[in-house]
Structures are given as C-alpha cells and as structure tokens.
Protein backbone atom coordinates (compact mmCIF):
# COMPACT_ATOMS: atom_id res chain seq x y z
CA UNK A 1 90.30 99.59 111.39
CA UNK A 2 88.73 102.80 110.05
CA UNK A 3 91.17 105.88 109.97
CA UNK A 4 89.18 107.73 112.70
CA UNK A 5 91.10 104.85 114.99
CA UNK A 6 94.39 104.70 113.92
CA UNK A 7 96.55 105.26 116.18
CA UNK A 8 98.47 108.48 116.93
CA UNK A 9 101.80 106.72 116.45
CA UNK A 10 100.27 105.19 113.06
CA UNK A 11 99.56 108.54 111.59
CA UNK A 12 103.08 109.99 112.43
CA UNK A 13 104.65 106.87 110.78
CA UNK A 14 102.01 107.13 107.56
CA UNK A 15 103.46 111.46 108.06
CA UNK A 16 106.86 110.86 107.90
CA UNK A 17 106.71 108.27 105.16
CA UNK A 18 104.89 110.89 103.21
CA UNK A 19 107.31 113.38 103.79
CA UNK A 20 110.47 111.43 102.97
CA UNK A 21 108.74 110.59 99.93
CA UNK A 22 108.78 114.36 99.08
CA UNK A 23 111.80 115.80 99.98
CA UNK A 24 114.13 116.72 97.38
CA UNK A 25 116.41 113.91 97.99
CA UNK A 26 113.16 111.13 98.47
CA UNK A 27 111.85 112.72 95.06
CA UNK A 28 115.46 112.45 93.09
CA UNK A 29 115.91 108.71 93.76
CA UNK A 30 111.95 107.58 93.13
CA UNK A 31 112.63 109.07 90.05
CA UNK A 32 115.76 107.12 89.51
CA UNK A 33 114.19 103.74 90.77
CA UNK A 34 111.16 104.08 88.71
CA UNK A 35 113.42 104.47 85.56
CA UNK A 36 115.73 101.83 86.02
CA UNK A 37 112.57 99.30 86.74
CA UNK A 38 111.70 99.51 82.89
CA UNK A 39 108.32 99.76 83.32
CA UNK A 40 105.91 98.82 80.42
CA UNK A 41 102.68 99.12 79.35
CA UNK A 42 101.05 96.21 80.76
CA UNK A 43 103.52 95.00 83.52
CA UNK A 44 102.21 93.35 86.66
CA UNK A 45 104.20 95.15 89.12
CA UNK A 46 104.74 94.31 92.81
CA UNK A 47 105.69 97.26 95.29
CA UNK A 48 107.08 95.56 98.56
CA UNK A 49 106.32 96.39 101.82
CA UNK A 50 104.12 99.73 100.01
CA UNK A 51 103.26 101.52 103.20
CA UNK A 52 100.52 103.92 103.12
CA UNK A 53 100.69 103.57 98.86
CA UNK A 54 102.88 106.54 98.22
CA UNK A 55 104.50 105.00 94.97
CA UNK A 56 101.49 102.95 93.62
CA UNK A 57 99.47 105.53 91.53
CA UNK A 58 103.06 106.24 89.47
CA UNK A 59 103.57 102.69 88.93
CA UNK A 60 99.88 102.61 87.98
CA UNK A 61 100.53 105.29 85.66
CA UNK A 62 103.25 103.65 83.57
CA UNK A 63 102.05 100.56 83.04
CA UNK A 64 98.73 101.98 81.74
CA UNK A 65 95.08 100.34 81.69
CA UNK A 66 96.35 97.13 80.32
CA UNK A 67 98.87 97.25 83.59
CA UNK A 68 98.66 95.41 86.82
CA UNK A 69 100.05 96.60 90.25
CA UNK A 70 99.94 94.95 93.10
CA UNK A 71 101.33 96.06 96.89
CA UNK A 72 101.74 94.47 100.00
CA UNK A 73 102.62 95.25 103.38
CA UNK A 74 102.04 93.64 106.53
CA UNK A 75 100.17 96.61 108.63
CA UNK A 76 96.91 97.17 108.11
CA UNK A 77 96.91 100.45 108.95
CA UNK A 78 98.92 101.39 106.18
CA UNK A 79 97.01 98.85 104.06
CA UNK A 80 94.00 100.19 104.17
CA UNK A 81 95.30 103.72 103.58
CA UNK A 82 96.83 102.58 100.72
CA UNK A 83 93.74 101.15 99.44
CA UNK A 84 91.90 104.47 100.18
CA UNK A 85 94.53 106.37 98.33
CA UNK A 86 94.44 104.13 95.09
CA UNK A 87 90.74 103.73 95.24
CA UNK A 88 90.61 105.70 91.59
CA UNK A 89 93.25 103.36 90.34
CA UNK A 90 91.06 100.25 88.67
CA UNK A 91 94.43 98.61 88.02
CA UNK A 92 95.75 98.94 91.42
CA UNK A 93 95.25 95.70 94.55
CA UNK A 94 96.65 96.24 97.84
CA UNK A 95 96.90 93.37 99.87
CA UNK A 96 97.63 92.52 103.62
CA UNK A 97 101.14 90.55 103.33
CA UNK A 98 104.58 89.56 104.53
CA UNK A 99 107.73 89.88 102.33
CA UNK A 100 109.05 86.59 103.68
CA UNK A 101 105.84 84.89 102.47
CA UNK A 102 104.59 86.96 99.47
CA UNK A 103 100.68 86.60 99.04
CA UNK A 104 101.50 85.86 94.99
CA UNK A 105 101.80 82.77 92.85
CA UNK A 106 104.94 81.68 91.71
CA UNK A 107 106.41 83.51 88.51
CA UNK A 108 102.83 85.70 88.47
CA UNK A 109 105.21 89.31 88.37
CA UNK A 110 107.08 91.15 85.55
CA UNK A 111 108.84 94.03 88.01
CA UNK A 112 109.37 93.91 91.89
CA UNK A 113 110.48 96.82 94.08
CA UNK A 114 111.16 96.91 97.45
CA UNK A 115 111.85 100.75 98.37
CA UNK A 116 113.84 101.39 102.26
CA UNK A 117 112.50 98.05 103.22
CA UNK A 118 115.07 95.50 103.77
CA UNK A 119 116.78 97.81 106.47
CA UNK A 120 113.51 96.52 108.75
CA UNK A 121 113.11 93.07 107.94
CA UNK A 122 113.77 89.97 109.80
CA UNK A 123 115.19 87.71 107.40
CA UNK A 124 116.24 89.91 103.78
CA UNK A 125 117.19 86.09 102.05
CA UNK A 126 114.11 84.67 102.81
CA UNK A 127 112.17 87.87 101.59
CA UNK A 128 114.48 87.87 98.10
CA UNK A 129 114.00 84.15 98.07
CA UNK A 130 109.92 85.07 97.64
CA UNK A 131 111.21 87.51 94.99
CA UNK A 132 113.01 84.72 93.22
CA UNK A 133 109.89 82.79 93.39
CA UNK A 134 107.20 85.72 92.11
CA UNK A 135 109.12 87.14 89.78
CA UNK A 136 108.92 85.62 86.15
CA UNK A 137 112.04 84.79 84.21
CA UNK A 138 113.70 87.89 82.81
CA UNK A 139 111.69 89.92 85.40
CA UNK A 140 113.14 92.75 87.24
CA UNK A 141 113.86 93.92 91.15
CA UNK A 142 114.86 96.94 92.42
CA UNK A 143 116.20 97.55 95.38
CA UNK A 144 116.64 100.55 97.64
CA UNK A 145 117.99 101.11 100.75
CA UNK A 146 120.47 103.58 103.04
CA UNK A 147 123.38 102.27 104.82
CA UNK A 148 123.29 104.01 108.14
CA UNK A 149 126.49 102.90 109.05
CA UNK A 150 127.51 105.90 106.56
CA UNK A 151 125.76 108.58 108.50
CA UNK A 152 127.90 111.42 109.19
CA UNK A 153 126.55 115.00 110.99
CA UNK A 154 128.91 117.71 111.44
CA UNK A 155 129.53 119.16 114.96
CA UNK A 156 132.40 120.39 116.61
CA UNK A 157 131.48 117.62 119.34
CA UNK A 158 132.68 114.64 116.83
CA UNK A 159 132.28 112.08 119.94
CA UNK A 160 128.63 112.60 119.98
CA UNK A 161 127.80 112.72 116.10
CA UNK A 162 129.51 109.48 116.21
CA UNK A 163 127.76 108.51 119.18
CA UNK A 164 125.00 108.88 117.91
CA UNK A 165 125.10 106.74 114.69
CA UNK A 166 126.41 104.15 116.69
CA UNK A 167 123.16 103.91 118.42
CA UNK A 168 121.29 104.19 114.91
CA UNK A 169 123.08 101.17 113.92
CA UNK A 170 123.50 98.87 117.08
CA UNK A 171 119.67 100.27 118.37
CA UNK A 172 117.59 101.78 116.09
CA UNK A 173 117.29 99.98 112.53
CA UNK A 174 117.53 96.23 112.22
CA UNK A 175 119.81 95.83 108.90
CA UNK A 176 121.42 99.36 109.81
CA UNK A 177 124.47 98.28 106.67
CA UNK A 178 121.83 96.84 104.31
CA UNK A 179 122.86 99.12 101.36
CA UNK A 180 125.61 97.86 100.75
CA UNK A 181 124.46 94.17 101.03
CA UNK A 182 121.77 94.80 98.62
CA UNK A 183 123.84 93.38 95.50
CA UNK A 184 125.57 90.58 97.49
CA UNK A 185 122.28 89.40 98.33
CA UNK A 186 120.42 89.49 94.67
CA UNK A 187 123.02 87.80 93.65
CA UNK A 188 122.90 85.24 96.69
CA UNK A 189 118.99 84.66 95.46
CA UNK A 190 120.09 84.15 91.66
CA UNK A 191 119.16 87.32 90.08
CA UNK A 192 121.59 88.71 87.86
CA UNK A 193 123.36 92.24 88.77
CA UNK A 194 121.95 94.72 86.08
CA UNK A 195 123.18 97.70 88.16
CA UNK A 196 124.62 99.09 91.42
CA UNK A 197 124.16 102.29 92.34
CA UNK A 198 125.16 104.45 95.34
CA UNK A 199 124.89 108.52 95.93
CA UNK A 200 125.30 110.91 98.82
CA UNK A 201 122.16 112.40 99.96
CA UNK A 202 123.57 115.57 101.56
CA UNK A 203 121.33 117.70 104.15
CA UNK A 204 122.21 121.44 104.51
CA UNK A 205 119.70 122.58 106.57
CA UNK A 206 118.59 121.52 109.89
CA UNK A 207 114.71 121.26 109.32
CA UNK A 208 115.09 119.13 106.51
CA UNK A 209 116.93 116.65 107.85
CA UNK A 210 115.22 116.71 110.96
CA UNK A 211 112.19 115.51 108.69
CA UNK A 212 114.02 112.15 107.64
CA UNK A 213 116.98 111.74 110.61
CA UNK A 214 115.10 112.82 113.80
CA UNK A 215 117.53 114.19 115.56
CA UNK A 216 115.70 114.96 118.89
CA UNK A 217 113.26 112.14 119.29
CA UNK A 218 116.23 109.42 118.35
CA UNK A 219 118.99 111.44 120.83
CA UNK A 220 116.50 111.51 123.52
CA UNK A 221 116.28 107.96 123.27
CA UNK A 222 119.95 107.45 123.14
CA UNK A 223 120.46 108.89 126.39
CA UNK A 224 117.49 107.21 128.09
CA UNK A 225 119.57 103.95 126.70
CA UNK A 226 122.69 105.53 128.20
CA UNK A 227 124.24 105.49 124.78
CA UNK A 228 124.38 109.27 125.07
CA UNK A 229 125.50 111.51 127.70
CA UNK A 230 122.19 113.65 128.22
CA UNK A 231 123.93 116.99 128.89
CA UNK A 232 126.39 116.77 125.85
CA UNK A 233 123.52 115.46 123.16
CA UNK A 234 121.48 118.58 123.99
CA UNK A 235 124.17 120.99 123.58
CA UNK A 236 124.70 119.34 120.27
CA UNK A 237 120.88 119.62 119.31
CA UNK A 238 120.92 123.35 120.14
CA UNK A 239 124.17 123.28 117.85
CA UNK A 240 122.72 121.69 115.29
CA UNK A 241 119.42 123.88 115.67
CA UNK A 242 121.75 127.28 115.46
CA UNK A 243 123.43 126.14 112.64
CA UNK A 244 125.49 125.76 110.39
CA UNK A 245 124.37 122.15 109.58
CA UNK A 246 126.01 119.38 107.74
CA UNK A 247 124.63 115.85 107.59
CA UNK A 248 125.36 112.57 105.09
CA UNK A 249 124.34 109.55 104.53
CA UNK A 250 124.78 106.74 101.59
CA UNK A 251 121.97 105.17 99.67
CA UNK A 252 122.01 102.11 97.64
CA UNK A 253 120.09 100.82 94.48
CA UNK A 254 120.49 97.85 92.92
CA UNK A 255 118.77 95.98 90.22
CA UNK A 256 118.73 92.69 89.64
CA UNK A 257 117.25 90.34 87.17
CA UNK A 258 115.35 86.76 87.01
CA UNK A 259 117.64 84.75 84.52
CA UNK A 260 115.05 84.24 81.36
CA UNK A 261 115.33 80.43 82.17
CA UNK A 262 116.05 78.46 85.34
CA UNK A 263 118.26 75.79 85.30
C-alpha cells in the first residue's frame, strides 16, 4: 500500500499518534521512558506495536552505529510509514508483526518497550509471554500505559463527565484499567519489578485535550450507543468549549527485568 492510498481514517490515526507524541505531557513521559530503558551503545532494541515510527530514530540515536532497533506492529499502514520515516536510519528494521507472536528469535533483544499498547491488545500475557521469550537475560521492558478508569473532566454536569468515562472504559478501549495491571503482569511473566511509576497528566485547556481525549467524536458516539443522553452531552461540550476546563487522567510505567539466568 503506497501512502497516496491510505486510507482517510489511517492518516487521522498516523495524525493523532503524532500529535500525542508531541504534546507537552506525550513529550515529558517519552523522555522518562527512554531514560529508565538504559539504553546503550550497541543495544538491540525492540519498540512494540511502533505505529507510524514516532520513537524509533531516538532509540536509534542512543544506541549509536554499533546499535540495533527493531519495531513491529501489525498494520501495514503504519509499517510502511515507519519504514519511510527511518529510511536514513541504517540501524533501524521495521517489520510487519503481532505482539502475541513476536517476529524475533528467542533471547535475540537487550531492551523492549511497549509504549500505550497493552490498553488495545487481545491477550497482554500472551504478548509479555513473547517478551519473556525475546528478551535476553538481564534485559529490560518498559511499559507504558493510561488507566482510563482514572479519567476525570470537570463540569458542573458530574453525571455526564462520569458518563462519559464509563463508556471509555466499558466501550471504547479494550484493557481500559491496564495501567495499573502493568506491574502485576511483568511480574506474572517473570520479569523482575525494577520500577513503578504513576503521574497525573493534567489538561487545562480545552484544545489540548481535545487532541488526545476527543471529546466530541467519542460523546457523539456515546449517545448514538445510548450511553449518553444527546441533549445533555452537547450542553456539556459547549461547556467544556467555553471554558474553564479541567481534565485528568493516570499513567503508568513500569519496568521490568529478565532475571540474568532462568531457572
């Protein structure tokens, strides 16, 4: 698929990745990820599930020319944009792949991130049982992810903020409370706990978080569902639109590590 045919909806998904990615809030806890992964010249990295390859030229970056990185994601869409993006990068493979069934040999990777991915997947054990597997002894994971359960937006009209998360998390994202799983489950897989680590990522302004939450696209679909009354969830988007605004949500990292030998 050449970009000239991707799809409409495609190229909004590839948008909004890209803009998460640089919003204060997206920029503040790649920074934090990409520190706690450890990174060193040299590393074969994996980035899980990499999207349109937003992360892969930094990872490039620190582990040099001697470095390996590797991503994978299942859409070829964003697969090939990926590749187009890192096509400078020597060091840098993207490859068409499933997180429950990595495309890697076993113990092949020194560090292993899987950034707001887990919240969409089918079966998160299975895919941190292929982490297990790729990862070499004394390797490295990291894990990020919000837990939309958490999501709180200010309105006078507290049924319909509520409301509305409630559909987020019974409608909207598969592992809506994977944040604060993410720990329970590297531990589940055998990695050791290196660190947990949860902040607030606080939204002041309307447009901003209408970037990353989508208030009017989501609500609309709410009340289609019948999880919203229609009337009430556009006076609270004109609220929300006029201001003040207040919105919340928590977001998880954890690291984990291969034990330096089995058994």
């Amino acid at each position: 698929m050449t970009l000239s045919s991707t799809t409409p909806e495609a190229a909004d998904e590839i948008a909004y990745l890209d803009q998460a990615a640089a919003s204060d809030a997206g920029r503040q806890y790649k920074r934090n990820l990409l520190a706690a992964l450890d990174l060193r010249p040299g590393n074969a990295v994996l980035d899980v599930g990499c999207g349109p390859g937003t992360d892969l030229p930094s990872l490039a970056s620190a582990v040099g020319d001697a470095g390996t990185v590797i991503g994978v994601d299942r859409d070829p869409v964003m697969v090939e944009r990926a590749q187009q993006r890192t096509a400078a990068h020597s060091r840098v493979e993207v490859r068409a792949g499933d997180a429950h069934a990595l495309p890697l040999g076993d113990a092949s990777i020194d560090r292993a991130r899987a950034d707001r991915v887990f919240q969409h997947l089918a079966d998160p054990a299975q895919a941190l049982a292929e982490l297990r597997r790729v990862v070499r002894p004394g390797g490295l994971v990291a894990l990020a992810d919000p837990d939309w359960d958490t999501l709180v937006i200010d309105d006078t009209d507290t049924a319909t903020s509520r409301a509305y998360t409630r559909y987020i998390t019974s409608s909207v994202v598969r592992n809506a409370a994977i944040g604060r799983q993410l720990a329970r489950l590297l531990d589940d897989a055998g990695f050791e706990i290196a660190s947990v680590d949860a902040s607030v990522v606080l939204f002041r302004d309307y447009h901003s978080a209408e970037a990353i939450l989508r208030m009017p696209s989501v609500a609309q679909r709410a009340w289609q569902a019948g999880a919203l009354d229609e009337q009430a969830a556009r006076a609270w988007l004109l609220r929300l639109t006029d201001g003040p605004f207040l919105a919340a949500v928590t977001f998880f990292t954890a690291i984990g590590r291969a034990p330096a030998t089995d058994g």
